[in-house]
Each structure stands twice: as structure tokens, then as C-alpha cells.
C-alpha atoms as a PDB file:
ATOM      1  CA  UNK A   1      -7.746   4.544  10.468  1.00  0.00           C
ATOM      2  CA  UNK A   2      -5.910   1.199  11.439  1.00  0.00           C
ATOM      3  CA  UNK A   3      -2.104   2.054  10.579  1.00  0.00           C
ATOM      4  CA  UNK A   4      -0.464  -0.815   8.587  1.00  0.00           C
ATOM      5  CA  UNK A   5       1.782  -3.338   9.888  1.00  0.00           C
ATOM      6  CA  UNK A   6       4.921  -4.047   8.155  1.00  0.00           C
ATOM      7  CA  UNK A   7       4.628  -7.732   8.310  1.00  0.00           C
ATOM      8  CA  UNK A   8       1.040  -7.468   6.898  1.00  0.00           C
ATOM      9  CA  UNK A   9       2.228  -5.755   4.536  1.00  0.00           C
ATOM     10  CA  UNK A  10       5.495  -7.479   3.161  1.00  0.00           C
ATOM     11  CA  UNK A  11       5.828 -10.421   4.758  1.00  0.00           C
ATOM     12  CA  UNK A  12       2.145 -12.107   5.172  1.00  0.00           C
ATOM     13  CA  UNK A  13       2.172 -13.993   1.744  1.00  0.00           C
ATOM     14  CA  UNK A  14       6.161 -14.134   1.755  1.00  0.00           C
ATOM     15  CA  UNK A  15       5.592 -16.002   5.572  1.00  0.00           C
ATOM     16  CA  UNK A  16       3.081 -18.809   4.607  1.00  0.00           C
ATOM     17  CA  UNK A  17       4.849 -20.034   1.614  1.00  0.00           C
ATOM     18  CA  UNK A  18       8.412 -19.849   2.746  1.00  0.00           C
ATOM     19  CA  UNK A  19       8.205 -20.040   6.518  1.00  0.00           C
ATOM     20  CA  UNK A  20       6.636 -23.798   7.107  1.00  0.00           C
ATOM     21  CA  UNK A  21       9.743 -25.003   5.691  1.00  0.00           C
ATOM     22  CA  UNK A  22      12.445 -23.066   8.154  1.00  0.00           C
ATOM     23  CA  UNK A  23      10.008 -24.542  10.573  1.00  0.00           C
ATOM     24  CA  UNK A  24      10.296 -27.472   9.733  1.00  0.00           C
ATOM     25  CA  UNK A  25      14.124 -27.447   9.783  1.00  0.00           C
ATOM     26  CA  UNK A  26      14.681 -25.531  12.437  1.00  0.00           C
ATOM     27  CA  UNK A  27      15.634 -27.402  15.860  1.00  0.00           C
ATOM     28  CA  UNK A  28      12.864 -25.576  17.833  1.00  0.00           C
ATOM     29  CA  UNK A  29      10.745 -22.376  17.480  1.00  0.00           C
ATOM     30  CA  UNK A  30      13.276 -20.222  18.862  1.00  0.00           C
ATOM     31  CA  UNK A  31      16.058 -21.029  16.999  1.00  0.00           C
ATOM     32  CA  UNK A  32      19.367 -18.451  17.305  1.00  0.00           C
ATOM     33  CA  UNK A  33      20.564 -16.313  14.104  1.00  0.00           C
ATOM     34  CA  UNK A  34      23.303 -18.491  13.661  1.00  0.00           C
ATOM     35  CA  UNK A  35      21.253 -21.635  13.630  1.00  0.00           C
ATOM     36  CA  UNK A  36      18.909 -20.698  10.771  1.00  0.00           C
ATOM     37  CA  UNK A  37      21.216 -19.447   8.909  1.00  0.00           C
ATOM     38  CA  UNK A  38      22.771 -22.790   8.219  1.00  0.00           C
ATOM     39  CA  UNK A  39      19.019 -23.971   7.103  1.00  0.00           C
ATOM     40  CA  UNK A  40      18.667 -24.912   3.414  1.00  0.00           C
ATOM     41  CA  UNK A  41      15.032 -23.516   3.712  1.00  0.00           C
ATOM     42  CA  UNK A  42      16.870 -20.227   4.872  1.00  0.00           C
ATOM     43  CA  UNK A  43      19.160 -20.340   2.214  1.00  0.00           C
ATOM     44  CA  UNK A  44      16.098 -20.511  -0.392  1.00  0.00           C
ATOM     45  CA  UNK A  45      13.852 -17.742   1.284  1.00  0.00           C
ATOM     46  CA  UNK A  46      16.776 -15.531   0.786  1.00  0.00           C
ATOM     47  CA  UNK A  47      17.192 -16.205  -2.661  1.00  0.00           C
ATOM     48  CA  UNK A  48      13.520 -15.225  -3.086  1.00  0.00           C
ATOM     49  CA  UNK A  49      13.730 -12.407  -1.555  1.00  0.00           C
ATOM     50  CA  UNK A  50      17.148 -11.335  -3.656  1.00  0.00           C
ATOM     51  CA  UNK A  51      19.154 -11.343  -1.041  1.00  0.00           C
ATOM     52  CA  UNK A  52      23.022 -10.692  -2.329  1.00  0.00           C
ATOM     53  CA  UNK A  53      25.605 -13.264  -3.167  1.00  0.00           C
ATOM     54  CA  UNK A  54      28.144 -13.719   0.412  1.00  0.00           C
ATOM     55  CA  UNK A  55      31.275 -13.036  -1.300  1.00  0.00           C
ATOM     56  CA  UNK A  56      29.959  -9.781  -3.515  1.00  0.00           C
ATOM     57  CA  UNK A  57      28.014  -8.190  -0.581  1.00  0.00           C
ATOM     58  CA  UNK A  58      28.637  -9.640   3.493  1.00  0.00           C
ATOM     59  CA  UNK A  59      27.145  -6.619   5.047  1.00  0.00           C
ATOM     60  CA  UNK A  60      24.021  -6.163   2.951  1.00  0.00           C
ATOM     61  CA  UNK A  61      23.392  -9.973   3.495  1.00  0.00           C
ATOM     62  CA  UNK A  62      23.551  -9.800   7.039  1.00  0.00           C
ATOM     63  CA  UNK A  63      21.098  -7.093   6.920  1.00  0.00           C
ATOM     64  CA  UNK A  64      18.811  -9.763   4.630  1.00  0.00           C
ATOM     65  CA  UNK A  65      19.453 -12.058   7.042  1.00  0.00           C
ATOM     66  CA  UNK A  66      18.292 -10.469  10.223  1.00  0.00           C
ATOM     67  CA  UNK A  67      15.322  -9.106   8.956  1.00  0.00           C
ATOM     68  CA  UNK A  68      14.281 -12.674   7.802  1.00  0.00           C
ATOM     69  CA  UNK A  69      15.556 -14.242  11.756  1.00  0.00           C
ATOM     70  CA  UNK A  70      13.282 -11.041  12.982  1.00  0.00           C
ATOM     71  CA  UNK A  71       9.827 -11.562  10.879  1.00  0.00           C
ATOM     72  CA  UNK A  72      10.607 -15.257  11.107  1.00  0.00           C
ATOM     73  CA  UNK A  73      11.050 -15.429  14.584  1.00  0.00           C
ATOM     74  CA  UNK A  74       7.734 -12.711  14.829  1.00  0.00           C
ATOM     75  CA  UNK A  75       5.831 -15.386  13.191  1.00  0.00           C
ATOM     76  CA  UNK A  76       6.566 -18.148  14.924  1.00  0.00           C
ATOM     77  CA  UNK A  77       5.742 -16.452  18.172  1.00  0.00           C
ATOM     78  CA  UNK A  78       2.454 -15.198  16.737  1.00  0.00           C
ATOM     79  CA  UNK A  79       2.482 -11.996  15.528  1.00  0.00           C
ATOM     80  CA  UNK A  80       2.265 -10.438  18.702  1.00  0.00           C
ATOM     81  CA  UNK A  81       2.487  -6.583  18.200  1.00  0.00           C
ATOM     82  CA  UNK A  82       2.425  -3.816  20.924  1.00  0.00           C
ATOM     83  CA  UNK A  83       2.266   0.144  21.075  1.00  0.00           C
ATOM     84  CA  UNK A  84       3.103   2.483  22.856  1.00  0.00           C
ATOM     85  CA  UNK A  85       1.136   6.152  23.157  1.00  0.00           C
ATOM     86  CA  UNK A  86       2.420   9.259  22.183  1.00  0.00           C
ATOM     87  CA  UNK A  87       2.131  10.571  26.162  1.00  0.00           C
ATOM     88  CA  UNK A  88       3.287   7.499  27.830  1.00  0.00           C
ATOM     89  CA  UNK A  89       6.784   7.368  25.587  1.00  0.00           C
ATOM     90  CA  UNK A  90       7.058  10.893  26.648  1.00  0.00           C
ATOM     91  CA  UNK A  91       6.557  10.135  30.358  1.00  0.00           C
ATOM     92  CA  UNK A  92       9.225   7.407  30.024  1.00  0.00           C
ATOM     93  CA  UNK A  93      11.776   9.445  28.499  1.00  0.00           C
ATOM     94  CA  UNK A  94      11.513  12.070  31.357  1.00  0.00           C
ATOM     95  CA  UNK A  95      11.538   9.371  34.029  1.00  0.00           C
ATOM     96  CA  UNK A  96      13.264   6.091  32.747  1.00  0.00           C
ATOM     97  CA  UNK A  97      11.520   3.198  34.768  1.00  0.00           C
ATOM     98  CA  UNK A  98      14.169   0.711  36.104  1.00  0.00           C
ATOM     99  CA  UNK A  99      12.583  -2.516  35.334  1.00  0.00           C
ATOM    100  CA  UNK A 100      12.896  -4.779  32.233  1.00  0.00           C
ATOM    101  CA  UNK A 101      10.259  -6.135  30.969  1.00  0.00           C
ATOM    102  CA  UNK A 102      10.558  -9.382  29.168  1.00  0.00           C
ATOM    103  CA  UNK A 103       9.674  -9.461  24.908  1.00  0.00           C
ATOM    104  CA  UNK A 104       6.117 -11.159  24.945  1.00  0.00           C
ATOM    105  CA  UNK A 105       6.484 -14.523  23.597  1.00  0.00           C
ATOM    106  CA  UNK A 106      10.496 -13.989  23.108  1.00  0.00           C
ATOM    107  CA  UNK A 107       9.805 -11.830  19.822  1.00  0.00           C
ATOM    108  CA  UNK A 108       7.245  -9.097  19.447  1.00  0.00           C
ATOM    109  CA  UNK A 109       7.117  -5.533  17.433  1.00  0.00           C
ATOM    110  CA  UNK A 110       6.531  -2.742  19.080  1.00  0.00           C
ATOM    111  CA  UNK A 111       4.414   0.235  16.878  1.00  0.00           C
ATOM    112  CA  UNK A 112       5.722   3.847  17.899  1.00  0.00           C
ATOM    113  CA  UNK A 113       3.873   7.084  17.960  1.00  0.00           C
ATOM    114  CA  UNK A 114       3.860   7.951  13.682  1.00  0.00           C
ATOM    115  CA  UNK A 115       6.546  10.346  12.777  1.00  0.00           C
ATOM    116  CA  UNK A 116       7.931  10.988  16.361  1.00  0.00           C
ATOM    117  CA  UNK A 117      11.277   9.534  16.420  1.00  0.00           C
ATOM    118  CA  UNK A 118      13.748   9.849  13.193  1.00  0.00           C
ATOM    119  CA  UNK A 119      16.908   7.864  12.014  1.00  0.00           C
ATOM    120  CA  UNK A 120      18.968   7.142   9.297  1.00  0.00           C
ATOM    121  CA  UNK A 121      20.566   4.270   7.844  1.00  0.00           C
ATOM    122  CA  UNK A 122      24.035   6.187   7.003  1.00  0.00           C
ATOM    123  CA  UNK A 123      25.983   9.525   7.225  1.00  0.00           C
ATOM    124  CA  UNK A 124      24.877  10.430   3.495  1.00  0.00           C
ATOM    125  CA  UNK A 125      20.741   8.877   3.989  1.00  0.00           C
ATOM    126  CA  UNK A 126      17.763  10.676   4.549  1.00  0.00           C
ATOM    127  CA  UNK A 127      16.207  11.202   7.776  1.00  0.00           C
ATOM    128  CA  UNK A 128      13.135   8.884   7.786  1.00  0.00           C
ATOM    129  CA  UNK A 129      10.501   8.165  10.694  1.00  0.00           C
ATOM    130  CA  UNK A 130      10.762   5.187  13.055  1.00  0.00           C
ATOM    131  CA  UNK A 131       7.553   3.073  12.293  1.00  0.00           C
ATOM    132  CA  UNK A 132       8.359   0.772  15.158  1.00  0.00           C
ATOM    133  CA  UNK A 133      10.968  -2.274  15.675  1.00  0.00           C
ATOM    134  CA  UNK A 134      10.955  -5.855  15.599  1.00  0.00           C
ATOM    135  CA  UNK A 135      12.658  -7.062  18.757  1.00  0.00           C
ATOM    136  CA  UNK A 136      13.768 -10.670  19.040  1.00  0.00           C
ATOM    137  CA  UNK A 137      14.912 -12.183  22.531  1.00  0.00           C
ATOM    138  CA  UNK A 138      17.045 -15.168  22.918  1.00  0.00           C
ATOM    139  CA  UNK A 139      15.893 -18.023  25.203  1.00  0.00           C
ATOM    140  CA  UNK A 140      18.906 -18.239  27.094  1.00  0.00           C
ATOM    141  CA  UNK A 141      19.512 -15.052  28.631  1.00  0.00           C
ATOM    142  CA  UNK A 142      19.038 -11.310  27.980  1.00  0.00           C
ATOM    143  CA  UNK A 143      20.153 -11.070  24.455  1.00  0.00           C
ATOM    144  CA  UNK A 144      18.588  -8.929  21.788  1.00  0.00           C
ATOM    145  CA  UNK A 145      18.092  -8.436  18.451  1.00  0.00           C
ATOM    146  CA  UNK A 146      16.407  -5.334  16.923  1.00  0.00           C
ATOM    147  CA  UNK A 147      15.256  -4.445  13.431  1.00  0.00           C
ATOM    148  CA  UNK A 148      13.907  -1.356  13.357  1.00  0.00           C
ATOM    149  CA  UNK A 149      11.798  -0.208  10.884  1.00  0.00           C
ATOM    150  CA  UNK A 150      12.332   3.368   8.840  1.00  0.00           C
ATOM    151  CA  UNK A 151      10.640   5.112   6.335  1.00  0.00           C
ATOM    152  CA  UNK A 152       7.441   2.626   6.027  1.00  0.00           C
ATOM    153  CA  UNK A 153       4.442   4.210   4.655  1.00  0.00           C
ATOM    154  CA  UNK A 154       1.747   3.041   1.762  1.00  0.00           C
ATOM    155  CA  UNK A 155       2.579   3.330  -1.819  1.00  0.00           C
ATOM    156  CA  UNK A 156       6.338   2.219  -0.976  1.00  0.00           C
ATOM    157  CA  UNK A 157       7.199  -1.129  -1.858  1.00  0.00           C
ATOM    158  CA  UNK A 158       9.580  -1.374   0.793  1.00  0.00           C
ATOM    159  CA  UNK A 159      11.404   0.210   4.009  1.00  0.00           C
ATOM    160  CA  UNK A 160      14.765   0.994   5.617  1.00  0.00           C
ATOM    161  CA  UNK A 161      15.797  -0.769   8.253  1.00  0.00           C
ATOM    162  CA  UNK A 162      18.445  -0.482  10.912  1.00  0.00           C
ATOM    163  CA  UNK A 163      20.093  -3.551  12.636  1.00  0.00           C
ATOM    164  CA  UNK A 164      21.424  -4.017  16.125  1.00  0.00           C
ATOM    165  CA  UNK A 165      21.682  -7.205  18.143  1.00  0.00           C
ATOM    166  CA  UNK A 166      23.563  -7.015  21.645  1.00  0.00           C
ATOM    167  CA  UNK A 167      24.546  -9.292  24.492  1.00  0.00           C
ATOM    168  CA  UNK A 168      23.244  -8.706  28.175  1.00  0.00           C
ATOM    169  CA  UNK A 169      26.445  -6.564  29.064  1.00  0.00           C
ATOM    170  CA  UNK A 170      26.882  -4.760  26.078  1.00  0.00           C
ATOM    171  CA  UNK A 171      23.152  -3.497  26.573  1.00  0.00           C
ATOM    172  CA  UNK A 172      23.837  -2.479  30.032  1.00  0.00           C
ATOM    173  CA  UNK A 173      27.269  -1.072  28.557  1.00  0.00           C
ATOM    174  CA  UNK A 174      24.981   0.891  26.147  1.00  0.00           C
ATOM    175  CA  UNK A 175      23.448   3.045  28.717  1.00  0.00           C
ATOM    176  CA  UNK A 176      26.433   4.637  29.989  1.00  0.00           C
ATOM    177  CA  UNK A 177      27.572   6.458  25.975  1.00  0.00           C
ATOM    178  CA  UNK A 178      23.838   7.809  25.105  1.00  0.00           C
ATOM    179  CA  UNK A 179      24.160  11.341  24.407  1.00  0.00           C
ATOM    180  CA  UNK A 180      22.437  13.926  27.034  1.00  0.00           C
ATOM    181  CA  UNK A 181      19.897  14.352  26.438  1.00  0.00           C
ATOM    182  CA  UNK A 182      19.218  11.175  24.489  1.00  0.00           C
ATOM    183  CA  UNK A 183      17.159  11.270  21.261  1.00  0.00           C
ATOM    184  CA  UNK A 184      17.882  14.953  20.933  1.00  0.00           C
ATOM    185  CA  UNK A 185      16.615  16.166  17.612  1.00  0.00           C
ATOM    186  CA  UNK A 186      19.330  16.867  14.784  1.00  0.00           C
ATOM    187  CA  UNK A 187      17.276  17.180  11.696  1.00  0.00           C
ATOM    188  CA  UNK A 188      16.782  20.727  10.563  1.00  0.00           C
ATOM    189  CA  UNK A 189      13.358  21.975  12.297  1.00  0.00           C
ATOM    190  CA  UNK A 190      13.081  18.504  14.038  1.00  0.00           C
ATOM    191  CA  UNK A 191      13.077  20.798  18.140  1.00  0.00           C
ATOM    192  CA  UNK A 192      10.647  23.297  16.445  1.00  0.00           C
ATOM    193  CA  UNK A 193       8.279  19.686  15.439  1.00  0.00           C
ATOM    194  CA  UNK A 194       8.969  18.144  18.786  1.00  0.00           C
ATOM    195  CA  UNK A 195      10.722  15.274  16.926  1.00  0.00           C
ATOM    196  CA  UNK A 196      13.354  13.130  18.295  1.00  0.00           C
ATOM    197  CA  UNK A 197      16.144  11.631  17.128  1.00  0.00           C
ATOM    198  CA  UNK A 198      17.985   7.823  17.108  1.00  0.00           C
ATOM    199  CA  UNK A 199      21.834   8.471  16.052  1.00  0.00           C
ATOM    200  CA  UNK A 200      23.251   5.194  17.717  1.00  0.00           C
ATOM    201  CA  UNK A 201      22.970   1.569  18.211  1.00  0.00           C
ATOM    202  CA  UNK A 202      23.343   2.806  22.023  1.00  0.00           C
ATOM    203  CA  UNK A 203      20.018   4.516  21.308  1.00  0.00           C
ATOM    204  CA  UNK A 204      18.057   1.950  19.580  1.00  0.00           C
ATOM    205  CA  UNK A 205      18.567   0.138  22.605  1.00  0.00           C
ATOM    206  CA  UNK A 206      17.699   2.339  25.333  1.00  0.00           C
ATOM    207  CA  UNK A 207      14.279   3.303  22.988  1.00  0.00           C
ATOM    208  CA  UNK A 208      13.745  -0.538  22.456  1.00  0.00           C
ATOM    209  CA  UNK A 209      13.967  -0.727  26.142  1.00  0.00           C
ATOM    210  CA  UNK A 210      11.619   2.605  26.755  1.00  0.00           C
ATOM    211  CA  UNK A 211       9.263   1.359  24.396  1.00  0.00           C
ATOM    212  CA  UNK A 212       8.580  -1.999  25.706  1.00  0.00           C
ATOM    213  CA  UNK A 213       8.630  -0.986  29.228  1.00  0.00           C
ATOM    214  CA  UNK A 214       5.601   1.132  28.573  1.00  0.00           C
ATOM    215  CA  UNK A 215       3.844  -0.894  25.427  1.00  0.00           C
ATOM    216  CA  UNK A 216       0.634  -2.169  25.335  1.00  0.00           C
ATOM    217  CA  UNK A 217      -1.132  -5.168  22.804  1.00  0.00           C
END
């Protein structure tokens, strides 16, 4: 069975009615966060998707915000999506290649194994599984942003999503705080299931990294 895709899912209909006009506005197809945000065709497509007021909520609109630049970003690449098997992600995280391999088009999303690696959105959330993540590169250098995708499944009219966007250095600064082993499993039962675990932006990165390293289309 074909898994879903959480584009296809949320934002296919959502894209061609809204997205023509960012287009349209936007200074060229791989326009920077800050950029669109400034776009009144941004400003509407958040409204439509309810995105919060600025001054009652900053932090949840940011979170709006990216996910729009991400799927936005996604589209105007085309919709190129890669995965990675459950054996190759494996190999990688025993043996971490050195290379880096450039995002496909500047934005891709990359489809993990299902229900391998875990995160949370806070302290206080459930643990949900890591569907995959939307990974946006910026044309001038190394820069990344990542939405990555929690908790997506059928019958859900949404998912969770966790945020990170980092500059060249503060990637490579990343690699030196990941925990040892990284992605070690702290959900109850998650070592027994062979599950692993994201608990930091330092994380997300280094299994954005992994995970596009060793994808495939």
C-alpha cells in the first residue's frame, strides 16, 4: 500500500488555489522566509489557514509560517519527495558518511521508515512517530530549514510538526552537543521496539543530514 504524503494530503487543494498568487509576488522561486513573509498573498494564505493574530500568538505564527515557506517552497520545486529504507538509515547511523549531499531542487521531503524514529513537540506532548521532514535549502549557501512532520496518519485531520532552521555553522556546531549515542530511545519500551528517538534541534539536524545522505526518489 502507497503510504500518504502529507502534502497530498493537506496541502494539494490548499497549494493550487493559494500558491499561484505567492508566486506571483514573490521575487523568484526561491524566495527566503523573510521575503514571503512580507507578501500580501502570504499574509492571505495564512488567514485561510487560521493562522494566529502576531501580537496574541508570535511563536505559534512562526510555526504557521514555516510550514507554509516549507510546502510552498516544496511546490515550487516540484514536489520532489525521497526515502530512505529501513536498513540503509540503520547503516548510516552506525557509520555516518562524511559527505553532504545537496536538497534536490533546493527543497525536497524526505519519507522515513513508518514508526521508527519518535519526537515530541514539548516536555508535557505525546511521543508521536516521525513521518518524514520537509527540508528547505537556501540558494546562497548551506542554510536549512526543516519541518518535520509528527504524528501523521489517516483519519487525522492534521499533524504535529517540529521547526528548526540553522545557518552553515550552527549546523556544523550541532554535531558536536548530540547525545551518545544519538537518537537513543527514551519512550517507555521504545529499546525493547528498536525505536529511536529525536530530543533536539541538534538531532533533527544530524537525522535530516543522515536521511538525505542515504535517500532515494
Amino acid at each position: 500500500m502507497t503510504r500518504l504524503h502529507p502534502f497530498d494530503f493537506m496541502f494539494a487543494d490548499f497549494a493550487r488555489e493559494h500558491f499561484p498568487a505567492i508566486q506571483k509576488e514573490a521575487p523568484n522561486p526561491n524566495v527566503d522566509l523573510g521575503t514571503m513573509a512580507r507578501l500580501p498573498a502570504t499574509q492571505n494564505a495564512l488567514r485561510v489557514l487560521g493562522a494566529p493574530d502576531a501580537d496574541a500568538s508570535a511563536p505559534a505564527l512562526d510555526e504557521y509560517l514555516t510550514l507554509l515557506f516549507a510546502t510552498y517552497r516544496f511546490w515550487t520545486a516540484g514536489r520532489p519527495s525521497l526515502s530512505v529504507g529501513k536498513t540503509r538509515l540503520e547503516e548510516v547511523l552506525a557509520h555516518p558518511p562524511m559527505g553532504h549531499r545537496a536538497i534536490p531542487d533546493g527543497a525536497c521531503y524526505i519519507q522515513l521508515p513508518e514508526r521508527l524514529f519518535w519526537a515530541t513537540i514539548g516536555e508535557d506532548a505525546p511521543h508521536e512517530p516521525v513521518d518524514g521532514m520537509f527540508v528547505i535549502g537556501n540558494a546562497a549557501g548551506g542554510d536549512l530549514t526543516v519541518v518535520a512532520v509528527l504524528g501523521f496518519r489517516a483519519g487525522r485531520e492534521g499533524f504535529s510538526q517540529v521547526t528548526v532552521a540553522a545557518s552553515v555553522a550552527e549546523i556544523a556546531a550541532a554535531e558536536t552537543t548530540l547525545r551518545t549515542p544519538p537518537f537513543a530511545p527514551v519512550m517507555e519500551g521504545g529499546a525493547e521496539a528498536g525505536f529511536h528517538s529525536v530530543t533536539s534541534e541538534a538531532e533533527l539536524l544530524h537525522l535530516t543530514r543522515l536521511a538525505l545522505d542515504s535517500a532515494t526518489e
